[in-house]
Protein backbone atom coordinates (compact mmCIF):
# COMPACT_ATOMS: atom_id res chain seq x y z
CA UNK A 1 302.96 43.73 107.21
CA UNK A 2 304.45 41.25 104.37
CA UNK A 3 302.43 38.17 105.77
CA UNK A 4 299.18 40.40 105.95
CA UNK A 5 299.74 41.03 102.39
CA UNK A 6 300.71 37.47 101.26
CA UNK A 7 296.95 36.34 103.16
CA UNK A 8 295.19 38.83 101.21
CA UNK A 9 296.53 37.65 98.00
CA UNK A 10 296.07 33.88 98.79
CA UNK A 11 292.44 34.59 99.98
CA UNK A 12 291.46 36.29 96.71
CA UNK A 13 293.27 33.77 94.72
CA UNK A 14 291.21 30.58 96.32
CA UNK A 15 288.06 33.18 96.38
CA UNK A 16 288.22 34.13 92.67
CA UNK A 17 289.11 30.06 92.00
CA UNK A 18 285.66 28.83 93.80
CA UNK A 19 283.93 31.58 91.55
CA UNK A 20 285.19 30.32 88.52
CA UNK A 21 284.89 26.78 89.35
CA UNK A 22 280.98 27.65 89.93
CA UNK A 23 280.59 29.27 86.35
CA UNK A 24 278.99 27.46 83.59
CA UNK A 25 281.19 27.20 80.72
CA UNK A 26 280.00 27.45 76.97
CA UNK A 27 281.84 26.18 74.12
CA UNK A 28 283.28 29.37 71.49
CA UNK A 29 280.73 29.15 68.82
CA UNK A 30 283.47 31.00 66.96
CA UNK A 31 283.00 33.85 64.36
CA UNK A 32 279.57 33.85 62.55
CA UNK A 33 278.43 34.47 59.02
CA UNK A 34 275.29 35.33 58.29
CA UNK A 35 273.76 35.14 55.19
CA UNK A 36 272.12 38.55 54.06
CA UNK A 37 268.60 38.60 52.89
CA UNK A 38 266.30 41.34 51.22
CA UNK A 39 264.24 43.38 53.33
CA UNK A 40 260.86 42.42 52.40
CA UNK A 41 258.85 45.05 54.95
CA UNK A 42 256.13 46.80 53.35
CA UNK A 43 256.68 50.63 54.06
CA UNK A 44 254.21 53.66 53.19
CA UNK A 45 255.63 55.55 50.77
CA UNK A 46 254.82 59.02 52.99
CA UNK A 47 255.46 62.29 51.49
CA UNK A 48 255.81 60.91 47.65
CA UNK A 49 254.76 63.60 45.52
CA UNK A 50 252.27 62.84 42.94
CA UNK A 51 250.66 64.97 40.01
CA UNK A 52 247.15 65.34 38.45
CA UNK A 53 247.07 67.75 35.80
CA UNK A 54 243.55 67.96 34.29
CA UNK A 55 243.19 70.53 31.27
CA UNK A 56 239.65 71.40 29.51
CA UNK A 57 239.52 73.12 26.84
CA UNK A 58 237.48 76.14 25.96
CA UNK A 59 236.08 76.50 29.75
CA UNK A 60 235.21 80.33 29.88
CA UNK A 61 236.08 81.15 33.31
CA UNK A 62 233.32 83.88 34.03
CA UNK A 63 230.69 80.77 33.27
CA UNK A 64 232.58 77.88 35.23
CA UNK A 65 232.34 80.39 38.11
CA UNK A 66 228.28 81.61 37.52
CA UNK A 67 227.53 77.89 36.97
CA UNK A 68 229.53 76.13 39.92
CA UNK A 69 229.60 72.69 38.51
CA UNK A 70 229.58 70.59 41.82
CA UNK A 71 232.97 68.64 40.75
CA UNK A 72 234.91 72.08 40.05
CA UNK A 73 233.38 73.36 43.32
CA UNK A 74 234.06 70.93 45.99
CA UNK A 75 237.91 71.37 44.68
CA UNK A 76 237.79 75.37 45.57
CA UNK A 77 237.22 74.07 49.10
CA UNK A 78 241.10 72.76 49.29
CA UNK A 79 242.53 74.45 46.62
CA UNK A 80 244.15 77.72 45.84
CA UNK A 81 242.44 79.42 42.56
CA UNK A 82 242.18 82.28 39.98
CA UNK A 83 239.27 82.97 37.57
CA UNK A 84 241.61 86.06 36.21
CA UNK A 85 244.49 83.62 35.16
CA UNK A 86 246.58 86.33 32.78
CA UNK A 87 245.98 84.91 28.32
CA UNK A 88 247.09 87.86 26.41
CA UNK A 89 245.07 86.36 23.38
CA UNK A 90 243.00 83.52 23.33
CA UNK A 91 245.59 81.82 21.57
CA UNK A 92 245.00 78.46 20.09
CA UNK A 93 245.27 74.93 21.71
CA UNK A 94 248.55 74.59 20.12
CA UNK A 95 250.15 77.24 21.36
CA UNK A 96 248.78 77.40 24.79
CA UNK A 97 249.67 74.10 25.15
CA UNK A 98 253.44 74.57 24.53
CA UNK A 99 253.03 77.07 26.82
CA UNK A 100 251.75 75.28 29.74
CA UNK A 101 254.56 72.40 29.01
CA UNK A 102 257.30 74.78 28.19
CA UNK A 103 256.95 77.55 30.95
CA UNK A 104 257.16 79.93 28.03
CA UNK A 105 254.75 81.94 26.50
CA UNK A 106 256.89 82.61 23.10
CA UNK A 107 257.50 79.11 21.75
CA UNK A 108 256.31 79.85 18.19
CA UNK A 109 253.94 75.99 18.50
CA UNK A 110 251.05 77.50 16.10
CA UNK A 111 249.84 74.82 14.15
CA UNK A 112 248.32 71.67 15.10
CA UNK A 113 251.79 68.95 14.22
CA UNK A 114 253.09 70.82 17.41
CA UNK A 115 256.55 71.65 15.73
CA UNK A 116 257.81 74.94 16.35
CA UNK A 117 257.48 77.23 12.97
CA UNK A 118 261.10 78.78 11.92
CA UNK A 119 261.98 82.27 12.74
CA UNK A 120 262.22 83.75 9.27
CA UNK A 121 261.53 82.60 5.96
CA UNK A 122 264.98 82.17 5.33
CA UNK A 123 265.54 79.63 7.70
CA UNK A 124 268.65 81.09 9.32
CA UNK A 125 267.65 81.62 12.36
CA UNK A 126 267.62 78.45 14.52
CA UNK A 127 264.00 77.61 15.69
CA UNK A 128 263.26 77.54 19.42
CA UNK A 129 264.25 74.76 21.52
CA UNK A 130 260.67 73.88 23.55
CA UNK A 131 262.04 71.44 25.80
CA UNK A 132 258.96 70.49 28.14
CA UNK A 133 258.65 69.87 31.59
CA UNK A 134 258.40 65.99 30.87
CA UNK A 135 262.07 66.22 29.41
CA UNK A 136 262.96 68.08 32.81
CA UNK A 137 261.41 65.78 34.85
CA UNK A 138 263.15 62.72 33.18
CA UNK A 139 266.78 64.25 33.14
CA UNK A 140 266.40 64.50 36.79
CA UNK A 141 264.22 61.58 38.00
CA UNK A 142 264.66 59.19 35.20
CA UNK A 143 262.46 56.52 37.22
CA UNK A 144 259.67 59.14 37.17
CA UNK A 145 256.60 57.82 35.73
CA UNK A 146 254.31 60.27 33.45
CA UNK A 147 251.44 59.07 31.67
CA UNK A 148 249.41 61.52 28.47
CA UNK A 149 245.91 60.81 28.08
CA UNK A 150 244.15 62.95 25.02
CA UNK A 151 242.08 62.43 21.88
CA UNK A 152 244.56 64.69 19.89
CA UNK A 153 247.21 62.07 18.45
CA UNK A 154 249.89 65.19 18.02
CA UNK A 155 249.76 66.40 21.30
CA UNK A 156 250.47 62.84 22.91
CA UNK A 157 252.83 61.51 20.64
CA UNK A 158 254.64 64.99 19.70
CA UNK A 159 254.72 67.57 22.70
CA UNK A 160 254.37 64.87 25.20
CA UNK A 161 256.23 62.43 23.64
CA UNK A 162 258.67 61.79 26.73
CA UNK A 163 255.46 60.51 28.56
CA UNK A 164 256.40 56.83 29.92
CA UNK A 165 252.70 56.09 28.97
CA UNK A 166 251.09 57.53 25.79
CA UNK A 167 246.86 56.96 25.45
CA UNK A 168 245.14 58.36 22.63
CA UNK A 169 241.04 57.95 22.74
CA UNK A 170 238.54 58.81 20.37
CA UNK A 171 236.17 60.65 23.04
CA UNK A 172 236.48 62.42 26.45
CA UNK A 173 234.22 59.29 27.89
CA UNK A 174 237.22 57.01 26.66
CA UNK A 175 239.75 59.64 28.21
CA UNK A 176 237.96 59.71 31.70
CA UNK A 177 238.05 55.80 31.45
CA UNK A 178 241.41 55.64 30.54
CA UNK A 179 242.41 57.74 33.06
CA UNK A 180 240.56 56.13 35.86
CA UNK A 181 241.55 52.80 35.24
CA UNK A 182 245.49 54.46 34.97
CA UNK A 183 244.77 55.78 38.65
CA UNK A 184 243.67 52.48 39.99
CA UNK A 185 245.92 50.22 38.59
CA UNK A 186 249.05 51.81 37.88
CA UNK A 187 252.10 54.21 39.81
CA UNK A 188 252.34 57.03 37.70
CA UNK A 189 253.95 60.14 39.12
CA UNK A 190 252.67 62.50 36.54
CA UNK A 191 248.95 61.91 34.82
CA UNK A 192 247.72 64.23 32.25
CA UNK A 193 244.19 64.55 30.66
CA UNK A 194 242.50 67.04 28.24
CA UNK A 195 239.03 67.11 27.15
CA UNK A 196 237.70 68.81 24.25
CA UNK A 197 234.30 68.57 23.99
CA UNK A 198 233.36 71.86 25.96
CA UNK A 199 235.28 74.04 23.59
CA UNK A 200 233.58 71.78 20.92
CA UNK A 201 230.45 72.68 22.23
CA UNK A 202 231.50 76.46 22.53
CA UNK A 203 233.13 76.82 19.49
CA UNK A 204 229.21 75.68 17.70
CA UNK A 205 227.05 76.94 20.31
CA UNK A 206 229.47 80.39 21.93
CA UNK A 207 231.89 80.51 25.16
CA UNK A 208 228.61 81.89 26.78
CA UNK A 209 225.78 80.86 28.88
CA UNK A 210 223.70 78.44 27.30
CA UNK A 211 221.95 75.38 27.57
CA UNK A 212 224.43 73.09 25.25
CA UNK A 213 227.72 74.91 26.30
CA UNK A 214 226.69 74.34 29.95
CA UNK A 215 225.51 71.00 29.29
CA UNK A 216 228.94 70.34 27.97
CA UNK A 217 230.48 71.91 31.04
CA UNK A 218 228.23 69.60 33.41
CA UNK A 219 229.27 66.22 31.40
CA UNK A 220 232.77 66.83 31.56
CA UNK A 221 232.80 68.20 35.39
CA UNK A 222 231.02 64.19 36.09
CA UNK A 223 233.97 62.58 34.23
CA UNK A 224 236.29 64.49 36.47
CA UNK A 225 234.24 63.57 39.82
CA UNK A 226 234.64 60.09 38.54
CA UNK A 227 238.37 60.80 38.03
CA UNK A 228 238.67 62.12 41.94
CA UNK A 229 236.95 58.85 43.17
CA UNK A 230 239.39 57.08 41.33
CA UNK A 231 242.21 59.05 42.78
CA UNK A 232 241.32 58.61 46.12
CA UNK A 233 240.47 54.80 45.69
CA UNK A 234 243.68 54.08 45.80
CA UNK A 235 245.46 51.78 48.85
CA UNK A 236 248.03 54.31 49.18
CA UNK A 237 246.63 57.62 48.84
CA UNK A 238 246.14 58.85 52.32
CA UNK A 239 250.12 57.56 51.91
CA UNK A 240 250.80 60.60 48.59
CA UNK A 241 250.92 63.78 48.33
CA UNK A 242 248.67 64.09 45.03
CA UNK A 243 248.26 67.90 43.79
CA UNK A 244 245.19 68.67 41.46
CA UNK A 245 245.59 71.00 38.57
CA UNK A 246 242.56 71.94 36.77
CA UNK A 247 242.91 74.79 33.81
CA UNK A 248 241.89 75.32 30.10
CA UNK A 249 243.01 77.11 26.84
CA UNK A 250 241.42 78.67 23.81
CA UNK A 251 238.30 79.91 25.02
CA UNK A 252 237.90 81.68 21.16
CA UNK A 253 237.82 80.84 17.82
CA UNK A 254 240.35 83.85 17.46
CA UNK A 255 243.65 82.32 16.59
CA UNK A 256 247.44 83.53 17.08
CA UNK A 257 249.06 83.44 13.68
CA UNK A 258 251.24 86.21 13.96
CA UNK A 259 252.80 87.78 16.63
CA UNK A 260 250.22 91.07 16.76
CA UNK A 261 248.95 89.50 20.26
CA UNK A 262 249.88 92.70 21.91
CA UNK A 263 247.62 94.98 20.11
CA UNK A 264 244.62 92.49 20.70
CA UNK A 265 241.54 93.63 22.22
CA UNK A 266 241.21 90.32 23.03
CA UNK A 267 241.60 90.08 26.59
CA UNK A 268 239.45 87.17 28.10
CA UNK A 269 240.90 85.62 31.24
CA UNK A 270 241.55 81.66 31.86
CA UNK A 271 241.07 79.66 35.41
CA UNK A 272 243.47 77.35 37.38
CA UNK A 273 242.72 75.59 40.54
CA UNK A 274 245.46 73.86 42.34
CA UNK A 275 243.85 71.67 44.84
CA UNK A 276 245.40 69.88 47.43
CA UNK A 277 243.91 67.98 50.71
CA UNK A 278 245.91 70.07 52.91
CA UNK A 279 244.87 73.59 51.15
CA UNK A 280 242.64 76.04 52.95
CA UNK A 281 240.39 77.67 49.63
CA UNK A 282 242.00 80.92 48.79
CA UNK A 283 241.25 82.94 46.00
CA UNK A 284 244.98 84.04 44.92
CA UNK A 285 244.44 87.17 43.01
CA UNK A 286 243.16 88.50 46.73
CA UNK A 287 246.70 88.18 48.58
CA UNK A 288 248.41 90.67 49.37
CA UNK A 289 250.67 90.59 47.38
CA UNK A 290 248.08 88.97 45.01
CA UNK A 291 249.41 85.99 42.14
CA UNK A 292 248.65 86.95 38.66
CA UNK A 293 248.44 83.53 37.51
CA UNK A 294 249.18 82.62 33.92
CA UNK A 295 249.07 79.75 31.57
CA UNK A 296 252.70 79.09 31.44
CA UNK A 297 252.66 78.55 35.30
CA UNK A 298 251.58 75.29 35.16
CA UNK A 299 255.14 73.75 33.89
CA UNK A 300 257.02 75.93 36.86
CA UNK A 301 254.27 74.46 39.21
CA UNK A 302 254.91 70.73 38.09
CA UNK A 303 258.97 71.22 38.41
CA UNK A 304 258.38 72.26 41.93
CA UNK A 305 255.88 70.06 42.79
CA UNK A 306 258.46 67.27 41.73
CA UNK A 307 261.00 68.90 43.30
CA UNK A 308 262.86 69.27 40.04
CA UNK A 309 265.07 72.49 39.99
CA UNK A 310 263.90 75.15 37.55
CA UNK A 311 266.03 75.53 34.33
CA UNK A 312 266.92 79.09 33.04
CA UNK A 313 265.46 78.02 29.69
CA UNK A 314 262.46 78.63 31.49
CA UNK A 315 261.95 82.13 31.17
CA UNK A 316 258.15 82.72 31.46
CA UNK A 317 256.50 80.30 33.91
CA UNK A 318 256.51 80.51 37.74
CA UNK A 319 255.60 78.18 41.08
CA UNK A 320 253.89 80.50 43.59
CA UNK A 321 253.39 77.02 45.43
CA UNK A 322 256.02 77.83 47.63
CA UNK A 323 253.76 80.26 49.07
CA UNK A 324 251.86 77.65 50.68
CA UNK A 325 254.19 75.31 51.94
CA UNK A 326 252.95 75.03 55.60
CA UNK A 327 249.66 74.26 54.43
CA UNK A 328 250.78 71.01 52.36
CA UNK A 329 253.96 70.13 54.27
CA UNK A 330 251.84 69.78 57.34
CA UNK A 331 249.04 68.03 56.46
């Protein structure tokens, strides 16, 4: 029994030796050190949420929906709407404004410097703080890029002030430019335009059917088609998630100078469309339960849209966005 062990040791010690004999040996290249270098791969920047916020002012909503300019139409198709957005009083730009930026409707921004009037006479009372949704967006995402386009110097410079890129025109034809050549050229996460010369136009002519209030309505509805080609002219935007936000303000020459809004008679209704590619066109006041859109929305709606957690300074405004999540998260 010992020898037949001893043989089966020797045979696998000469077998394993004729193996190893037969190998081809390689010399140890020893421990290597690379030298790290930048990824330079180009990647899509998928699901990077992008805003357009488009606001004209003095767009009555019952005639932008009896005269379907074809701009403002074709974004119903993929966009979620209201014609019965809630104004309490057609308030002026100013102060619907500050609403729309602040999420609040009380922000006491009456006068066209955009700085908030005291509380009393005396001064005692500390005025409002109207922190916008620009300041938000910043404290969070301080690499977010917002851009203010607008031929009203106050409005850029003052309430948007924390815009990364300020543009004051002299014109809405300069605006639409300005804005088009901002979508082509540059990677702004936020872009804001107003245009003026419809409530111009109603303000001499009425917020009524007619041939130069519609005539108004037609020219600026072009410079916003022009504005969507630019949008979607860009390499990546099959790549972004861009919501559209169309809406207006003072459709009146009534002003809010004291706070007697809630005794008004003056109770004449606003728009917003919120369009997206992925959208099906819903009329929102028709759900059940139906959204009673209002003016102060539209700051909620950008937060969200950003993905920027709403602060409890924000005491009016709200996203019903979320509503619709499988539609834009999907497509």
């Amino acid at each position: 029994m010992m020898r037949k062990k001893l043989y089966s040791i020797a045979t696998g010690v000469f077998v394993g030796s004729v193996l190893l004999a037969g190998c081809k040996k390689f010399a140890d290249p020893g421990v290597q050190i690379e030298e790290y270098k930048a990824d330079t791969t180009v990647r899509s920047v998928s699901n990077q949420r992008k805003m357009l916020l488009i606001n004209i002012d003095g767009l009555a909503a019952d005639v932008l929906q009896a005269l379907k300019p074809a701009t403002l139409q074709s974004l119903l198709q993929n966009g979620k709407y209201s014609f019965s957005t809630a104004t309490n009083l057609p308030v002026n730009n100013t102060a619907a404004l500050g609403s729309m930026f602040t999420g609040n409707f009380e922000t006491r921004l009456w006068d066209s410097t955009f700085y908030a009037v005291p509380v009393d006479s005396t001064n005692t009372i500390p005025v409002p703080l109207n922190m916008t949704a620009f300041r938000y967006i910043h404290d969070v995402f301080p690499s977010k890029k917002l851009a203010a386009v607008a031929d009203w110097p106050n409005l850029v410079k003052t309430l948007l002030g924390d815009a990364d890129k300020k543009v004051v025109t002299t014109s809405d034809a300069e605006t639409k430019t300005s804005v088009e050549n901002i979508l082509r050229s540059e990677n702004m996460d936020v872009v804001f335009a107003r245009f003026s010369s419809v409530q111009k136009a109603g303000s001499q002519y009425g917020y009524k059917t007619g041939a130069e209030y519609e005539a108004a309505i037609r020219t600026v509805d072009t410079y916003i088609g022009d504005i969507m080609s630019a949008l979607k002219s860009r390499p990546t935007y099959n790549a972004e998630k861009w919501l559209t936000v169309v809406t207006t303000t003072q459709v009146s020459d009534t002003l809010l100078t004291t706070k007697n809004w809630q005794d008004s008679p003056l109770k004449i209704p606003s728009f917003i469309i919120a369009h997206h590619k992925g959208f099906s066109g819903q009329d929102i006041t028709k759900l059940n339960p139906a959204i009673v859109a209002k003016n102060e929305d539209l700051a909620a709606i950008m937060l969200y849209w950003l993905q920027v957690s709403k602060p409890n300074t924000m005491v009016s405004g709200s996203s019903w966005l979320d509503r619709f999540e499988l539609e834009f998260l999907t497509k």
